[in-house]
C-alpha atoms as a PDB file:
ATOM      1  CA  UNK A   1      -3.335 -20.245 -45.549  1.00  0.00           C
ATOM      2  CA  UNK A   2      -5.208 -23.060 -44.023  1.00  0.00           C
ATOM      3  CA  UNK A   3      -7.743 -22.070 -40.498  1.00  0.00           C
ATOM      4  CA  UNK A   4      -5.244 -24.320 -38.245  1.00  0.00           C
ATOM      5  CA  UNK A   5      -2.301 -21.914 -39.578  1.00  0.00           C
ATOM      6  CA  UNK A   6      -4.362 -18.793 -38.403  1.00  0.00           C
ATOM      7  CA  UNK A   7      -5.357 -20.129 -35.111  1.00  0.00           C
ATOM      8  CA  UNK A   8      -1.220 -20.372 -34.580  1.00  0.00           C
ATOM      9  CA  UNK A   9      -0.565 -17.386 -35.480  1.00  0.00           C
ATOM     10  CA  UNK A  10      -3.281 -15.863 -33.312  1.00  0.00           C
ATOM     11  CA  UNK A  11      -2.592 -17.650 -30.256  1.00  0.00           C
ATOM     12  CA  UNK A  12       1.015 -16.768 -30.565  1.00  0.00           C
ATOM     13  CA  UNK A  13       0.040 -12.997 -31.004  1.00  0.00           C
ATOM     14  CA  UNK A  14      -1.771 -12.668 -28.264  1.00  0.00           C
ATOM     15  CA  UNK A  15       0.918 -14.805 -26.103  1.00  0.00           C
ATOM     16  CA  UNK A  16       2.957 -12.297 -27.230  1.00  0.00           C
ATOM     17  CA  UNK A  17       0.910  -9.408 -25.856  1.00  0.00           C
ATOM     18  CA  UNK A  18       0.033 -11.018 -22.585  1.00  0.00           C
ATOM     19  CA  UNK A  19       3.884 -11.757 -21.740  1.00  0.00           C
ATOM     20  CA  UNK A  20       4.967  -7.963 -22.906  1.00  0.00           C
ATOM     21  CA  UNK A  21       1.932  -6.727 -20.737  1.00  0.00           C
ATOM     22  CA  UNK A  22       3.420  -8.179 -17.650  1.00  0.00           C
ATOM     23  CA  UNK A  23       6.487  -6.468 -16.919  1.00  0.00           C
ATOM     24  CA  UNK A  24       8.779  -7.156 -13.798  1.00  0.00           C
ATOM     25  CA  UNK A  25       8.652  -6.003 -10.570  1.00  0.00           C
ATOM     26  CA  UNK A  26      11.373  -5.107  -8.184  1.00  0.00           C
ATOM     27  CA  UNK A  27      12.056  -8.047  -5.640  1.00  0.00           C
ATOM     28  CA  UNK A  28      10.989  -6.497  -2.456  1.00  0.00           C
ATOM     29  CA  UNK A  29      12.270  -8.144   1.398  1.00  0.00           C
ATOM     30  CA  UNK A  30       8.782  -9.674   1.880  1.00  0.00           C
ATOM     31  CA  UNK A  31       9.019 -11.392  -1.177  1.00  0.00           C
ATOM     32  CA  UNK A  32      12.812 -13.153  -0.232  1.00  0.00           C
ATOM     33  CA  UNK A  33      11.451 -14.614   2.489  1.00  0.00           C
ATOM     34  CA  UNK A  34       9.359 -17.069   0.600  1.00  0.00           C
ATOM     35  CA  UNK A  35      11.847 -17.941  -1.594  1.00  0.00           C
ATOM     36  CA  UNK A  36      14.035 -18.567   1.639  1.00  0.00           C
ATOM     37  CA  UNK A  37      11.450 -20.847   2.910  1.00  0.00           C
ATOM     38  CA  UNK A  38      11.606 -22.476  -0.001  1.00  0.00           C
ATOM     39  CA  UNK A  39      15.127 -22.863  -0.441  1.00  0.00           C
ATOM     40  CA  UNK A  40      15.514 -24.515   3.452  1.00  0.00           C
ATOM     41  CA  UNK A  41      13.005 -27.015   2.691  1.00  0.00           C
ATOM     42  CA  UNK A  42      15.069 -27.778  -0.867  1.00  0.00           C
ATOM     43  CA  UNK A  43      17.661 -28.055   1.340  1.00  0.00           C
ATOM     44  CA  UNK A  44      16.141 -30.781   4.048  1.00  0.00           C
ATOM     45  CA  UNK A  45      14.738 -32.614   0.640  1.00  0.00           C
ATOM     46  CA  UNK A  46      18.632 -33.123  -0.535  1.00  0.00           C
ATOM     47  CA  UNK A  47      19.910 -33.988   3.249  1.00  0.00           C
ATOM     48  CA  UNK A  48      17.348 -36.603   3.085  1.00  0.00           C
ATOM     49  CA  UNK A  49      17.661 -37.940  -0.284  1.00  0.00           C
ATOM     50  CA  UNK A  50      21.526 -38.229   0.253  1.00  0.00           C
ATOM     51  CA  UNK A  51      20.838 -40.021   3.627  1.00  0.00           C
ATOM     52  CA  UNK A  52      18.434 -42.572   1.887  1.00  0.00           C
ATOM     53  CA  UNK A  53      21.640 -42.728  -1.122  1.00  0.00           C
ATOM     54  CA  UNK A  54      24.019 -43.477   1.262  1.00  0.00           C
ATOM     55  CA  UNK A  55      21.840 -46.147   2.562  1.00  0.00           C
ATOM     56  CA  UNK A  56      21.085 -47.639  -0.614  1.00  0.00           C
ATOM     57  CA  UNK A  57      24.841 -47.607  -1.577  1.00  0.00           C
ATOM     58  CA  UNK A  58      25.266 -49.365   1.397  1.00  0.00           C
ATOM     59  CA  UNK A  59      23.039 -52.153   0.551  1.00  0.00           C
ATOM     60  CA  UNK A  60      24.329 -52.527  -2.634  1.00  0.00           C
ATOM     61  CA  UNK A  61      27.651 -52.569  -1.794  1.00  0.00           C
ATOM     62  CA  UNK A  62      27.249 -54.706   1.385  1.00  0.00           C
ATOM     63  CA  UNK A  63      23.751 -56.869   1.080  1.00  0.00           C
ATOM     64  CA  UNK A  64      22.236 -58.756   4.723  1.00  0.00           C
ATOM     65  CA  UNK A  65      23.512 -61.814   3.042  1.00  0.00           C
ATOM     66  CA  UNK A  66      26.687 -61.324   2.977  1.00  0.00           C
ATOM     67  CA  UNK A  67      27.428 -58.303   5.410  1.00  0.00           C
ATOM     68  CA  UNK A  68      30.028 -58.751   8.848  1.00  0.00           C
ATOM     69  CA  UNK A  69      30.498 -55.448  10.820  1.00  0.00           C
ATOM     70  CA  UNK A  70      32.320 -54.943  13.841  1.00  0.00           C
ATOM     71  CA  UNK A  71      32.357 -52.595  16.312  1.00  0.00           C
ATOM     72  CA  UNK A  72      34.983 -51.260  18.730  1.00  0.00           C
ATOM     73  CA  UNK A  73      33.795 -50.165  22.344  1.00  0.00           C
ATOM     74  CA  UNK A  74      36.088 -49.451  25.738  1.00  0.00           C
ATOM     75  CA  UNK A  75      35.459 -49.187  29.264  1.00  0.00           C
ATOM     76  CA  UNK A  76      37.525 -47.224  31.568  1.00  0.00           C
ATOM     77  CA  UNK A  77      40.992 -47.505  30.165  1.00  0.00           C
ATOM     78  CA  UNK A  78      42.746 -47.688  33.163  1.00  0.00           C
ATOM     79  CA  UNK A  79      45.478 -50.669  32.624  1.00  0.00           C
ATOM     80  CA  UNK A  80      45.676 -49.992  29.059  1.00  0.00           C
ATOM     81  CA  UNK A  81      45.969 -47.150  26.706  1.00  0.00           C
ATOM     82  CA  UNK A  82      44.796 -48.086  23.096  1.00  0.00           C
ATOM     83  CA  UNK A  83      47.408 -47.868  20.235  1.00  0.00           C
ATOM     84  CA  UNK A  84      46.260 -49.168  17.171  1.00  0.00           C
ATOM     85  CA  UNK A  85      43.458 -52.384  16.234  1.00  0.00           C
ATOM     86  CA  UNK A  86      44.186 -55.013  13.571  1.00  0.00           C
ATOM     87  CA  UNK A  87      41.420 -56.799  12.599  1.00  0.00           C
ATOM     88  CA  UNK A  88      41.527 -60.123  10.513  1.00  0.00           C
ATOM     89  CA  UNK A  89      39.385 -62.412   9.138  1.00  0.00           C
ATOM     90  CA  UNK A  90      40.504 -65.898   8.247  1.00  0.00           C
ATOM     91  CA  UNK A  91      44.386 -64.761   8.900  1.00  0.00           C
ATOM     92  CA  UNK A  92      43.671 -62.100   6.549  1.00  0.00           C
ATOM     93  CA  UNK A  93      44.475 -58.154   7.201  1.00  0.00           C
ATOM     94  CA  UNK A  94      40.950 -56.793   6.766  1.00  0.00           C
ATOM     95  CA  UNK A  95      41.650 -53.657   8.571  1.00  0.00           C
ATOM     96  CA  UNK A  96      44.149 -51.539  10.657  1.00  0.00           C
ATOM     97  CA  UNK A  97      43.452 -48.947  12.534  1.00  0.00           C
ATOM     98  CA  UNK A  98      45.613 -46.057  14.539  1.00  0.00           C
ATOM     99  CA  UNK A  99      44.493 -43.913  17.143  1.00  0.00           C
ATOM    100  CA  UNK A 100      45.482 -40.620  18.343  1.00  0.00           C
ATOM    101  CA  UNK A 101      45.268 -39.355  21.856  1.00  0.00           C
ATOM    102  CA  UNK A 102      41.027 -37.380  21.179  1.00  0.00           C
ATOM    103  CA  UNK A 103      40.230 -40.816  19.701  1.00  0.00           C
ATOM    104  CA  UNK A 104      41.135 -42.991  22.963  1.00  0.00           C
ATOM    105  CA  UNK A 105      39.569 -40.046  24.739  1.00  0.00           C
ATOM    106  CA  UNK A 106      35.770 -40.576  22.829  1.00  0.00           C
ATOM    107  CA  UNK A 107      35.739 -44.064  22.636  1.00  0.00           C
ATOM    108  CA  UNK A 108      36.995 -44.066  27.195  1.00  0.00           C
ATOM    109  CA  UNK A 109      33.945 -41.634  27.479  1.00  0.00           C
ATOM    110  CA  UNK A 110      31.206 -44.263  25.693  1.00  0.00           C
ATOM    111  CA  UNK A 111      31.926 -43.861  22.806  1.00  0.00           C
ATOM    112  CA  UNK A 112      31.778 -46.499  19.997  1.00  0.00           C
ATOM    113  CA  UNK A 113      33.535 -47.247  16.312  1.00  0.00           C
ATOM    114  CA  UNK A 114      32.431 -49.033  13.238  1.00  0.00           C
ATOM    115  CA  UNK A 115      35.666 -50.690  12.809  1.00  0.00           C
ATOM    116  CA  UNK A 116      34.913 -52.576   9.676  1.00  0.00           C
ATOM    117  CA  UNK A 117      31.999 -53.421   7.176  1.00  0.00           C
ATOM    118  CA  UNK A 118      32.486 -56.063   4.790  1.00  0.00           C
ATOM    119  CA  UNK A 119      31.211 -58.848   2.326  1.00  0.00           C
ATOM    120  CA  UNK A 120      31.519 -62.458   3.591  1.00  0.00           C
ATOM    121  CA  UNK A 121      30.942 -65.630   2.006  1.00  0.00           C
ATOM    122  CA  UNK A 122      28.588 -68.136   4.223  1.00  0.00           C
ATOM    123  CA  UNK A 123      30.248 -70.375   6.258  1.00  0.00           C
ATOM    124  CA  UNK A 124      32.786 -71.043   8.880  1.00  0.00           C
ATOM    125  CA  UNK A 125      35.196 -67.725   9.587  1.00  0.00           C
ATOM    126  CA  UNK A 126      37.665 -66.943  12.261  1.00  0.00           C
ATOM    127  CA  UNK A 127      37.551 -62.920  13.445  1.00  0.00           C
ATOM    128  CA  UNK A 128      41.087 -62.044  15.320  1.00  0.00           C
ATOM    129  CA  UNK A 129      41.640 -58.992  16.279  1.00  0.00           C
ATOM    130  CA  UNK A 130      45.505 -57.830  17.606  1.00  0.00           C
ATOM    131  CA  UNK A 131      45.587 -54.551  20.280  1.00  0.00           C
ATOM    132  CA  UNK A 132      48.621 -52.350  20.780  1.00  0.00           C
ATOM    133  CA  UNK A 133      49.238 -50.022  23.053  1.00  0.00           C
ATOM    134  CA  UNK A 134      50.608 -49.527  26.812  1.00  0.00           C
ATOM    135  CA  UNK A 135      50.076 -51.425  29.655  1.00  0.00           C
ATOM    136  CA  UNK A 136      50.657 -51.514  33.258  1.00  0.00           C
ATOM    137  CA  UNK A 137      53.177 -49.628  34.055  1.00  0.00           C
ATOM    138  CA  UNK A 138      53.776 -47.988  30.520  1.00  0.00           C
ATOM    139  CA  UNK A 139      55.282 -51.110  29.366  1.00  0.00           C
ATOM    140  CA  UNK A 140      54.528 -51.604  25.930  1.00  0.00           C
ATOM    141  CA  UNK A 141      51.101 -54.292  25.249  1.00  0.00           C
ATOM    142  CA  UNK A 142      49.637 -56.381  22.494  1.00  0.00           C
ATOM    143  CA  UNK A 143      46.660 -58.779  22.697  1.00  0.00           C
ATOM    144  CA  UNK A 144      45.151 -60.535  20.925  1.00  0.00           C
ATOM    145  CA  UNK A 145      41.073 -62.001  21.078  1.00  0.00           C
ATOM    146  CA  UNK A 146      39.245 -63.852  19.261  1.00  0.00           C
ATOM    147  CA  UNK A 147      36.012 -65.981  18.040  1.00  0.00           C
ATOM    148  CA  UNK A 148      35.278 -68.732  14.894  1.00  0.00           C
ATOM    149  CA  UNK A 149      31.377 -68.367  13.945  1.00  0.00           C
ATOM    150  CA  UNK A 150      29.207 -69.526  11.279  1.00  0.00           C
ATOM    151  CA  UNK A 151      28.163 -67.313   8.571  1.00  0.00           C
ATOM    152  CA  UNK A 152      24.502 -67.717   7.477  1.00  0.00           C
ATOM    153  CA  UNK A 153      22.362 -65.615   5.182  1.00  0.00           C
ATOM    154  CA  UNK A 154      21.687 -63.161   7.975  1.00  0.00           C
ATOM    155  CA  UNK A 155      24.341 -60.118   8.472  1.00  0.00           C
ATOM    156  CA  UNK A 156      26.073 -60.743  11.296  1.00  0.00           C
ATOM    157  CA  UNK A 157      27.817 -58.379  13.383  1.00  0.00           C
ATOM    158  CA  UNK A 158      30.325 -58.304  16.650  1.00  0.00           C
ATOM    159  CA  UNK A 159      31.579 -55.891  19.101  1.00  0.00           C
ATOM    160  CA  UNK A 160      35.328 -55.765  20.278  1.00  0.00           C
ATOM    161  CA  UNK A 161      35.078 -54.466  24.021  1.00  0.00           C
ATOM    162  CA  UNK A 162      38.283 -53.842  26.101  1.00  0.00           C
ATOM    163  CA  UNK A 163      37.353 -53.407  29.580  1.00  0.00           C
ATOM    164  CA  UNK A 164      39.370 -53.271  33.099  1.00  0.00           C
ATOM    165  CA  UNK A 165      39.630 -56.207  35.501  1.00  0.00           C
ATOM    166  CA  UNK A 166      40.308 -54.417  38.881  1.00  0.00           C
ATOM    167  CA  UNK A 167      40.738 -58.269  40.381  1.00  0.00           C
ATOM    168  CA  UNK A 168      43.579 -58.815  37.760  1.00  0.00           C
ATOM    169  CA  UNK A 169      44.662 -55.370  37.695  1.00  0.00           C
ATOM    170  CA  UNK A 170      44.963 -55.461  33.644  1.00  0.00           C
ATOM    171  CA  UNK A 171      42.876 -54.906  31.201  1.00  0.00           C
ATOM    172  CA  UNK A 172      40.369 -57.741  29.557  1.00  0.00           C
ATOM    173  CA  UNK A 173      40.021 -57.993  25.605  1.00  0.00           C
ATOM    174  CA  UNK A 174      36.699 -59.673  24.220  1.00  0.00           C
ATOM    175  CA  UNK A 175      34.641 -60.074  21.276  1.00  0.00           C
ATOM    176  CA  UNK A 176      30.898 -60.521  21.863  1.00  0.00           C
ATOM    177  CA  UNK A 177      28.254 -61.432  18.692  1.00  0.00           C
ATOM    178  CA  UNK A 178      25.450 -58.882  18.474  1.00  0.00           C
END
């Protein structure tokens, strides 16, 4: 046997002896808490990574360059109670959306939806979007609004607002660049 075998077989040994000298203890209350502790901030750590995740995936999936968003916003709701949103982009169906009854409700009390994220090549591009729903007096309503902008290598993004014109007694559909 050669000295560096010994020294192994020594250190092992008394490994061996220290770990079998330290036996385990019962888990007491005091000693949960810690590990409670512990386990809530393990718990913020993953909330936060899978926020920053979600953000990456994001800007992966949709870069500044090429990103459009639009939002959907409504004030009052008085001549006009939202059915259903089709969006397009350059006479192409880039989203439809359908509302129920709680929906209508959140976006009449402030409340505002990311209708659609998407990639977009630079250059000129038409945004139309087509409402449905029921007008004055429950008689059944589409309208449509729209704008043609310029796509750069900024993301560009654009609210859809319906809003009530007391002096027309109807309801006014616009899209304003953000």
């Amino acid at each position: 046997m050669n000295v560096r075998t010994i020294f192994l077989s020594i250190a092992l040994w008394c490994m061996a002896g220290f770990s079998a000298a330290q036996s385990p203890e019962p888990v007491s209350v005091q000693d949960n808490q810690p590990i409670a502790k512990q386990l809530q901030a393990l718990r913020k750590e993953l909330v936060e990574l899978n926020r920053d995740l979600f953000v990456l995936e994001e800007d992966l999936l949709f870069p500044s360059s090429t990103q459009v968003v639009v939002y959907l916003s409504m004030d009052v709701g008085t001549y006009f109670k939202l059915d259903s949103v089709e969006l397009r982009i350059d006479d192409k169906v880039v989203d439809h959306y359908l509302y129920t009854e709680r929906q209508v409700d959140a976006l009449n009390r402030g409340g505002v939806q990311r209708l659609h994220i998407g990639n977009l090549a630079q250059g000129e591009h038409q945004l139309t979007a087509f409402f449905t729903g029921m007008g004055p007096k429950d008689r059944e309503y589409k309208q449509a609004t729209a704008i043609t902008f310029s796509k750069g290598s900024d993301a560009k993004a654009f609210e859809l607002i319906i809003s009530d014109s007391t002096s027309k007694q109807q309801a006014v559909f616009s899209v304003v660049e953000l």
